[in-house]
C-alpha atoms as a PDB file:
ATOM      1  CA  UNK A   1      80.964  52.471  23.472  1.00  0.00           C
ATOM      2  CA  UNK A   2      82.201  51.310  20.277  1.00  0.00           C
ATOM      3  CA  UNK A   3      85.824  50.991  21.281  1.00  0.00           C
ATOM      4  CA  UNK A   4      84.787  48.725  24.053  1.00  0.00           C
ATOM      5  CA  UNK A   5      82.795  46.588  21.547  1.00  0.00           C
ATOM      6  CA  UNK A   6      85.763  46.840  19.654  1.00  0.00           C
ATOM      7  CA  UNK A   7      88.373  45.894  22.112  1.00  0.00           C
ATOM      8  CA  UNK A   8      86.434  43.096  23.512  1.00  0.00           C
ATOM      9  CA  UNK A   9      85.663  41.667  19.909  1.00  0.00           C
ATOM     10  CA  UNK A  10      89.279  41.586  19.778  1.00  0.00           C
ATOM     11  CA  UNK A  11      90.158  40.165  22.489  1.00  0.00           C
ATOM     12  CA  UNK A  12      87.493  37.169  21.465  1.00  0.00           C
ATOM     13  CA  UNK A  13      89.357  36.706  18.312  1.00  0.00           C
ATOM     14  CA  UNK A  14      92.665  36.647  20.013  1.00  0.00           C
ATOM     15  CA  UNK A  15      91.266  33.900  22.535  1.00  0.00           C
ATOM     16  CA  UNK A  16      89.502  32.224  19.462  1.00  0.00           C
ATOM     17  CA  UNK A  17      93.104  32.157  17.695  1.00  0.00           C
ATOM     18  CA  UNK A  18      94.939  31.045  21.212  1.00  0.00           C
ATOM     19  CA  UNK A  19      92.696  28.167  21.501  1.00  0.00           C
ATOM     20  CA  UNK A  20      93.457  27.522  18.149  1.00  0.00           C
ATOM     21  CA  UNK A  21      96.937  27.152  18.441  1.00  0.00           C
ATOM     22  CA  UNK A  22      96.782  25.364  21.357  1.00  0.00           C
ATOM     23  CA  UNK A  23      94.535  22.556  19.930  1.00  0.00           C
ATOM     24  CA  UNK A  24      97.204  22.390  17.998  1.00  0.00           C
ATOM     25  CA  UNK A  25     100.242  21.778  19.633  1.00  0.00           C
ATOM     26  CA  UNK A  26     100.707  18.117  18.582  1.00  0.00           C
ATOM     27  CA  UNK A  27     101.469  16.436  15.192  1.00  0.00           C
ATOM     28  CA  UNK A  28      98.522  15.219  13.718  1.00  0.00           C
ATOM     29  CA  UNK A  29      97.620  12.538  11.260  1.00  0.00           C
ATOM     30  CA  UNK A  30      97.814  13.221   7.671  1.00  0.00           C
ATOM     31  CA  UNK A  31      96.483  10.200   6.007  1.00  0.00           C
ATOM     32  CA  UNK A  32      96.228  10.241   1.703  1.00  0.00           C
ATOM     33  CA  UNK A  33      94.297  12.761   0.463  1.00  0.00           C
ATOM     34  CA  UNK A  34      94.250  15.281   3.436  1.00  0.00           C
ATOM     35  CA  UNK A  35      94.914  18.727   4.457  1.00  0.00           C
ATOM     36  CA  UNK A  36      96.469  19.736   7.944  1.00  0.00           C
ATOM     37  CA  UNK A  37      94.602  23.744   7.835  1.00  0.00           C
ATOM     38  CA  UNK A  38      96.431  24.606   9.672  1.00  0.00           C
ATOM     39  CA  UNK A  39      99.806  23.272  10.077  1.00  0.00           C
ATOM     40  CA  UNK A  40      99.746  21.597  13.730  1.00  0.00           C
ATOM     41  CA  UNK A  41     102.819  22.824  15.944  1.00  0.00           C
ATOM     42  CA  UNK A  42     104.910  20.256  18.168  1.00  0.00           C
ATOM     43  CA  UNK A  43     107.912  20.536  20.149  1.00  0.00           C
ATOM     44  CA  UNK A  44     111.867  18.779  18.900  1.00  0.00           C
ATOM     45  CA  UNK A  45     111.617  14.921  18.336  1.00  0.00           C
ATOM     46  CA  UNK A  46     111.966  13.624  22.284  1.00  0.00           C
ATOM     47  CA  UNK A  47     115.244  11.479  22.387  1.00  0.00           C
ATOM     48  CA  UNK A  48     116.574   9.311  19.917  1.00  0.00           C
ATOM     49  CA  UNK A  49     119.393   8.883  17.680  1.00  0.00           C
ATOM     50  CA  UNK A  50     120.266  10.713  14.532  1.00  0.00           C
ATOM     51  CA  UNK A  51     120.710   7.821  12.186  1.00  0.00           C
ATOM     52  CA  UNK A  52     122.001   9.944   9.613  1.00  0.00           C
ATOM     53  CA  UNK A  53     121.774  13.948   8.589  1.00  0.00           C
ATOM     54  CA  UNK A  54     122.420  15.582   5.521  1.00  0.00           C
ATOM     55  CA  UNK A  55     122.906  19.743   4.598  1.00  0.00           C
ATOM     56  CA  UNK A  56     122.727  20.080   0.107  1.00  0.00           C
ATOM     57  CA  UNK A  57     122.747  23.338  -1.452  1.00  0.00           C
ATOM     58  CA  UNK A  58     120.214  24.295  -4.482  1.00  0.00           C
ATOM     59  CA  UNK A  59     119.930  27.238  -6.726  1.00  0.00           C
ATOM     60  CA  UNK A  60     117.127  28.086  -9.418  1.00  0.00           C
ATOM     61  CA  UNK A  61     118.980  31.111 -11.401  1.00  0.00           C
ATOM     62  CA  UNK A  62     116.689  34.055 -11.189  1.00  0.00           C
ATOM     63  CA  UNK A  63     114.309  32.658  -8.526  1.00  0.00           C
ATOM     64  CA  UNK A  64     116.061  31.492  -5.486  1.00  0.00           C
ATOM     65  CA  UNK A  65     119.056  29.327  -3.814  1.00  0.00           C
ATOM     66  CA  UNK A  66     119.387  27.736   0.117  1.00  0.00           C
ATOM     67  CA  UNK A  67     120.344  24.758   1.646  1.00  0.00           C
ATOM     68  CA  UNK A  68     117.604  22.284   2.716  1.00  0.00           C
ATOM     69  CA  UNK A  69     118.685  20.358   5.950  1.00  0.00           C
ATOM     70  CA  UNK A  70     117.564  16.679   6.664  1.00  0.00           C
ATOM     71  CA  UNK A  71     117.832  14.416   9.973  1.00  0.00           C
ATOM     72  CA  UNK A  72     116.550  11.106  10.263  1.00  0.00           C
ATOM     73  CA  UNK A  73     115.905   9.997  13.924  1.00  0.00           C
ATOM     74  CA  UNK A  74     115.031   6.653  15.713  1.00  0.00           C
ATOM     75  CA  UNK A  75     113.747   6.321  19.331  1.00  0.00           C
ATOM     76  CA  UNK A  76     111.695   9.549  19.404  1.00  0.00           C
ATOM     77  CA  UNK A  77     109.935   8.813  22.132  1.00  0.00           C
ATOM     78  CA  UNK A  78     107.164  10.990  21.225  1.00  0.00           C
ATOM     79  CA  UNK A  79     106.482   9.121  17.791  1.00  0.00           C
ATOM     80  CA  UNK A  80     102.997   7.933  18.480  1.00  0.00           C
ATOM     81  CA  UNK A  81     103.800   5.525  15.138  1.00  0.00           C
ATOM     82  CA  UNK A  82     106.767   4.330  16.849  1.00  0.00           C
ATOM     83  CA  UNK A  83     108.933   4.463  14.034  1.00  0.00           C
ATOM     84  CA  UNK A  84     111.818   6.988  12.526  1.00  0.00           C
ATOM     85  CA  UNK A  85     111.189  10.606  12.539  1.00  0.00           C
ATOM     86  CA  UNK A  86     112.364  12.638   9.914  1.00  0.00           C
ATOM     87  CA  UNK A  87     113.148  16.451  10.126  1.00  0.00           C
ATOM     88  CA  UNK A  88     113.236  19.046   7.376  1.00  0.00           C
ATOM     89  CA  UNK A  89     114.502  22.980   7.400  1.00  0.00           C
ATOM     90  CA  UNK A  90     114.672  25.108   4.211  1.00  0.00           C
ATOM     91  CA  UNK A  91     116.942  27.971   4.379  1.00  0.00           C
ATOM     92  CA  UNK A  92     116.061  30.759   1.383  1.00  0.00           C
ATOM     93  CA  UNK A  93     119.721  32.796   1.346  1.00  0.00           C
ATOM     94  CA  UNK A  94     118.321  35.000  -1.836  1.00  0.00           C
ATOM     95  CA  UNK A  95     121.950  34.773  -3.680  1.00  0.00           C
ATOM     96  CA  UNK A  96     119.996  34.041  -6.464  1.00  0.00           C
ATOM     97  CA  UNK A  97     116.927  35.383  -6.619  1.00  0.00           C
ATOM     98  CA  UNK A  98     114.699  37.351  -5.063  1.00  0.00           C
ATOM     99  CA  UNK A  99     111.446  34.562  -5.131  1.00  0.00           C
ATOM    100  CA  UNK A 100     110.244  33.505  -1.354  1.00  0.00           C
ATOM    101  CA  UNK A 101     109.740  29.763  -1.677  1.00  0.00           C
ATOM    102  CA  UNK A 102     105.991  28.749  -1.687  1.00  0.00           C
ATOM    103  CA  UNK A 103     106.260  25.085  -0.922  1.00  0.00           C
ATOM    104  CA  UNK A 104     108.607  22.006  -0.365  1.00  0.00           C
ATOM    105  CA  UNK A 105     107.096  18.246  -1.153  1.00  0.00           C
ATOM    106  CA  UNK A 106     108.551  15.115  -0.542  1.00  0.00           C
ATOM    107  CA  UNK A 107     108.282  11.911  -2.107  1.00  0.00           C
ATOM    108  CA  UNK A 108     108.423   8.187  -1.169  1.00  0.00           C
ATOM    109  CA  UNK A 109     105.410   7.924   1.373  1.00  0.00           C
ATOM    110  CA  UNK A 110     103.684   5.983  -0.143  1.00  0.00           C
ATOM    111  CA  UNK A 111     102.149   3.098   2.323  1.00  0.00           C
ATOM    112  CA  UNK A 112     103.477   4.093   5.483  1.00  0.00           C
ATOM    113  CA  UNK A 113     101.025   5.909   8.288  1.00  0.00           C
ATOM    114  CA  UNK A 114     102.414   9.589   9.229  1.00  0.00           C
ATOM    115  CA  UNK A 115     101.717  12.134  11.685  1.00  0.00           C
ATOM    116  CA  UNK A 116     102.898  16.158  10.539  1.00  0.00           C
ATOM    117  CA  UNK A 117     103.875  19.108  12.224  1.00  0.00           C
ATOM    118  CA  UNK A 118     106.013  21.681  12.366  1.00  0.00           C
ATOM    119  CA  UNK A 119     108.646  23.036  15.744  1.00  0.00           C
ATOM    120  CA  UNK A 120     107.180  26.939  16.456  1.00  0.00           C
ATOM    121  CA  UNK A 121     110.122  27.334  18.734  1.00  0.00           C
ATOM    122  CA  UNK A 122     111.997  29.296  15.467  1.00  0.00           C
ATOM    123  CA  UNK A 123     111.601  30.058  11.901  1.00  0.00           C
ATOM    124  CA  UNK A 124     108.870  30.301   9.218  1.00  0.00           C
ATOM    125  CA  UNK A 125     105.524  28.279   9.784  1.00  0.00           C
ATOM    126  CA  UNK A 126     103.483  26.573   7.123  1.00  0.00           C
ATOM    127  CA  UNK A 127     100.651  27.671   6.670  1.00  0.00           C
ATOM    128  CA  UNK A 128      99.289  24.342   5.525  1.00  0.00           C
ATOM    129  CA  UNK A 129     101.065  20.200   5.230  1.00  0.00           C
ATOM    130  CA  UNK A 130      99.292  18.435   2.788  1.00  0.00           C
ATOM    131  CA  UNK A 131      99.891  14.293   1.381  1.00  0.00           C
ATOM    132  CA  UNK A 132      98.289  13.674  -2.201  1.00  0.00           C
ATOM    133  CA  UNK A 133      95.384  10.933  -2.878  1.00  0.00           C
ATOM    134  CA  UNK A 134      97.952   7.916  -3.633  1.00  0.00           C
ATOM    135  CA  UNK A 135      99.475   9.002  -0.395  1.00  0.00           C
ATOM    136  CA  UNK A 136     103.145   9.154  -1.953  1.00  0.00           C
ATOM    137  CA  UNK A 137     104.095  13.260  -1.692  1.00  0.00           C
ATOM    138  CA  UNK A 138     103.366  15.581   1.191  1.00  0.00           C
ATOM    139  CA  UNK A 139     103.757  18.861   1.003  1.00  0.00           C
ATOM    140  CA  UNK A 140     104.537  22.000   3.550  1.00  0.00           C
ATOM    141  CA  UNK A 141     103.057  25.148   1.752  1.00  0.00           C
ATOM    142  CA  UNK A 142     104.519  28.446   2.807  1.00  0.00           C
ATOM    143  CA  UNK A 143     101.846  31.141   1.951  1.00  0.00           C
ATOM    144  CA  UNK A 144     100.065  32.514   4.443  1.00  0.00           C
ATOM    145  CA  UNK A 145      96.415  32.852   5.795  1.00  0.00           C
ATOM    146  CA  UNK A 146      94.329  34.664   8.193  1.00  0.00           C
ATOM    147  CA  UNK A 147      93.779  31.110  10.529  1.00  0.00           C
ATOM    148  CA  UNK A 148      97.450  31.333  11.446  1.00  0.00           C
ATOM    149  CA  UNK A 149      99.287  33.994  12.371  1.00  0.00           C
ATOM    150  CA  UNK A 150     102.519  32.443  12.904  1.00  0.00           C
ATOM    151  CA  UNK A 151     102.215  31.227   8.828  1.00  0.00           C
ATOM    152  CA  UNK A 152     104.280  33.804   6.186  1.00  0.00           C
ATOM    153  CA  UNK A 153     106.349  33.793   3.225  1.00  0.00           C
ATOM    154  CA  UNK A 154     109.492  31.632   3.288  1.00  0.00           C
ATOM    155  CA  UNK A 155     111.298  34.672   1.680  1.00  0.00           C
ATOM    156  CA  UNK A 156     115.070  35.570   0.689  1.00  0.00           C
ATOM    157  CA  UNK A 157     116.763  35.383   3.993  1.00  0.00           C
ATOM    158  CA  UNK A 158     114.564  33.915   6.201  1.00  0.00           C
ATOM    159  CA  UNK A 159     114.690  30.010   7.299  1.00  0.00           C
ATOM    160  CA  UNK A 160     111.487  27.577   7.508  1.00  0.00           C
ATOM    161  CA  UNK A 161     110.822  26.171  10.939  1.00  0.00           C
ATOM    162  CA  UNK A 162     111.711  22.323  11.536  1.00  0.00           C
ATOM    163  CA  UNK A 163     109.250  20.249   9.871  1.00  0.00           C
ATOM    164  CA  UNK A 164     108.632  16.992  11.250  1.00  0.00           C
ATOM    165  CA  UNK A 165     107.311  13.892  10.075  1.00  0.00           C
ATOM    166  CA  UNK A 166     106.737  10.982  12.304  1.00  0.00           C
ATOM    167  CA  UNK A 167     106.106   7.500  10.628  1.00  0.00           C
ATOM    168  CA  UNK A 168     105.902   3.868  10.949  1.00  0.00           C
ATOM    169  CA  UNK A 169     108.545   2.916   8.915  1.00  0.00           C
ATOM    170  CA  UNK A 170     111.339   1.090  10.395  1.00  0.00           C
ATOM    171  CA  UNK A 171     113.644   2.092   7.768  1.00  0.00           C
ATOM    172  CA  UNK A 172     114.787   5.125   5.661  1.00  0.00           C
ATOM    173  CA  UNK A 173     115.946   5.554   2.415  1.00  0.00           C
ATOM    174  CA  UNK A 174     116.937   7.891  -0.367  1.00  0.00           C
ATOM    175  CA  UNK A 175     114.018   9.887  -1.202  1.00  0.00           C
ATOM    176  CA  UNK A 176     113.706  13.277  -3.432  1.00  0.00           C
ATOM    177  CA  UNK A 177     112.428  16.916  -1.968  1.00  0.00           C
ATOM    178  CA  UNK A 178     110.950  19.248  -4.743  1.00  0.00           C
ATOM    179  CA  UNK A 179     111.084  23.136  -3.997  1.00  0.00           C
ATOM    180  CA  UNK A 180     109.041  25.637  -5.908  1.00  0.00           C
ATOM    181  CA  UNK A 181     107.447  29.452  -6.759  1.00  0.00           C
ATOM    182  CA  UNK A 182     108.891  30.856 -10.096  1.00  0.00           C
ATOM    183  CA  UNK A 183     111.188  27.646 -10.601  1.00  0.00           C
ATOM    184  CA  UNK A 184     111.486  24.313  -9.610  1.00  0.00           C
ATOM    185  CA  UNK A 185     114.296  21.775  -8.145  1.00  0.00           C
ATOM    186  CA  UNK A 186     114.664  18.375  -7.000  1.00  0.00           C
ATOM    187  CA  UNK A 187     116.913  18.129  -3.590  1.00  0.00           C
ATOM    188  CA  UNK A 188     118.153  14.940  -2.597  1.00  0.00           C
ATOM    189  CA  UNK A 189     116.662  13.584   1.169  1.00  0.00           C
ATOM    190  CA  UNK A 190     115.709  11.104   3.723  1.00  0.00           C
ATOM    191  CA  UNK A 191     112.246   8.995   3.307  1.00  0.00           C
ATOM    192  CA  UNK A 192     111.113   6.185   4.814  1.00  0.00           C
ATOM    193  CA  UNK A 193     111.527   3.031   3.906  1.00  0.00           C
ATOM    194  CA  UNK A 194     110.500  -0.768   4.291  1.00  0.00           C
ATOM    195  CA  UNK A 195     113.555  -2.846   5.187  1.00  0.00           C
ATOM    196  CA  UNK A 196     114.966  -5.342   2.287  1.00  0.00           C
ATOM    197  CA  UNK A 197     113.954  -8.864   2.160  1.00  0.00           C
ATOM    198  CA  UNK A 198     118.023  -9.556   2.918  1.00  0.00           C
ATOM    199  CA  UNK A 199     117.484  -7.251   6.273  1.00  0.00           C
ATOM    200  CA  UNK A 200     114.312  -8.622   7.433  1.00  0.00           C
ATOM    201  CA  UNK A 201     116.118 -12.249   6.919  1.00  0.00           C
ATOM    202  CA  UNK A 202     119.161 -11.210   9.100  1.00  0.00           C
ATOM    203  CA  UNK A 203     117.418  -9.639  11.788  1.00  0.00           C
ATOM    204  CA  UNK A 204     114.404 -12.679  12.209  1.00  0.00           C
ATOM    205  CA  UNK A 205     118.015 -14.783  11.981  1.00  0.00           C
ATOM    206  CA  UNK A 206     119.004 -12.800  15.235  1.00  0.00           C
ATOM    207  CA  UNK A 207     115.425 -13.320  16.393  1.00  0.00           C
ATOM    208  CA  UNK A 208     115.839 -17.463  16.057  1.00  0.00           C
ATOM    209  CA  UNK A 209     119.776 -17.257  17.693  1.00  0.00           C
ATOM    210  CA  UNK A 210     119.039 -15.318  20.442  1.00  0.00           C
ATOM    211  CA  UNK A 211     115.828 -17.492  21.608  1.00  0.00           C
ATOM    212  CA  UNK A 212     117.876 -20.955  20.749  1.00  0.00           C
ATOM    213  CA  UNK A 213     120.615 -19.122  23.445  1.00  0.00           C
ATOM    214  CA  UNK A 214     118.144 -18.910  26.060  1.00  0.00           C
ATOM    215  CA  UNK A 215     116.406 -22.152  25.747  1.00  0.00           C
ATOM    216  CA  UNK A 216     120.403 -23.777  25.807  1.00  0.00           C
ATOM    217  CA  UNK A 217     120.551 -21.737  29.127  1.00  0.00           C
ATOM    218  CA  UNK A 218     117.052 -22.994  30.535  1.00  0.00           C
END
């Protein structure tokens, strides 16, 4: 009798932590001063261009070394925000130390609406995305909990999954990615951005040509 109360309390926490995961299969809002408990899952960025992509190396002697890997996309179709999408992967190749690395925040966010998530297809979940009060850093925390089992330790030789974050912005810039647990480093990375006055000017400009070209036609 007790191993059938135990198998089918089981089996209730395994549907509890299915239904779970499946609430979660979609970026969700992290406005300042929130949490995402956890991390919400979502499929690759659907469509787009890459705008632009960088791959830079980082070592803390003693504590760990990678490469952290940064896309910038535009037309992602499944950008509720309907701006650029920016993806994230920290590799941890323990050349340099045997530390796992416990989180990875970036900066320049500040003003701009943004949905989180991670890509469960491959790699190490976070456990937890979180943006500050000003709204300026989030963060992707790599230490796990009991709420979700796909959530570890980013450790020497493992890779984080692809962490996206979908935005508003309708422009990217240079931004900085910090990287910590028994050390710290600043990476450089993508961020969004809002466009320069000079930008905005030159693309209403366009705007102003391309509706005196129709009205010529008419």
């Amino acid at each position: 009798m007790k191993t059938i109360r135990f198998q089918r309390l089981m089996a209730l926490a395994a549907l509890a932590v299915g239904s779970l995961v499946a609430s979660q299969a979609h970026a969700l809002p992290l406005p300042a001063g929130s949490v995402l408990i956890p991390a919400a899952a979502e499929a690759e960025p659907v469509g787009g261009a890459i705008l632009a992509s960088t791959a830079t190396g980082f070592i803390v002697a003693g504590a760990f070394s990678g490469t952290l890997y940064s896309d910038v996309i535009a037309g992602d179709t499944s950008n509720p925000l309907g701006g650029l999408t920016f993806v994230y992967r920290v590799d941890n190749n323990g050349l340099s130390g045997p530390n796992s690395i416990g989180r990875m925040s970036i900066a320049s966010m500040l003003g701009f609406a943004i949905d989180a998530s991670y890509n469960p297809s491959a790699g190490v979940a976070p456990a937890s995305i979180d943006r500050n009060p000003s709204g300026d850093v989030i963060g992707f925390n790599f230490v796990p909990t009991p709420i979700d089992p796909l959530a570890g330790f980013l450790a020497p030789g493992s890779s984080s999954a692809r962490l996206i974050v979908q935005t508003n912005a309708p422009a990217y810039t240079s931004a900085v990615a910090s990287l910590i647990d028994g050390g710290v480093i600043t990476v450089p990375t993508f961020g969004p951005a809002v466009p320069e006055p000079s930008s905005i000017m030159l693309g209403l400009g366009g705007l102003v040509s391309l509706a005196a070209l129709r009205l010529r036609r008419r």
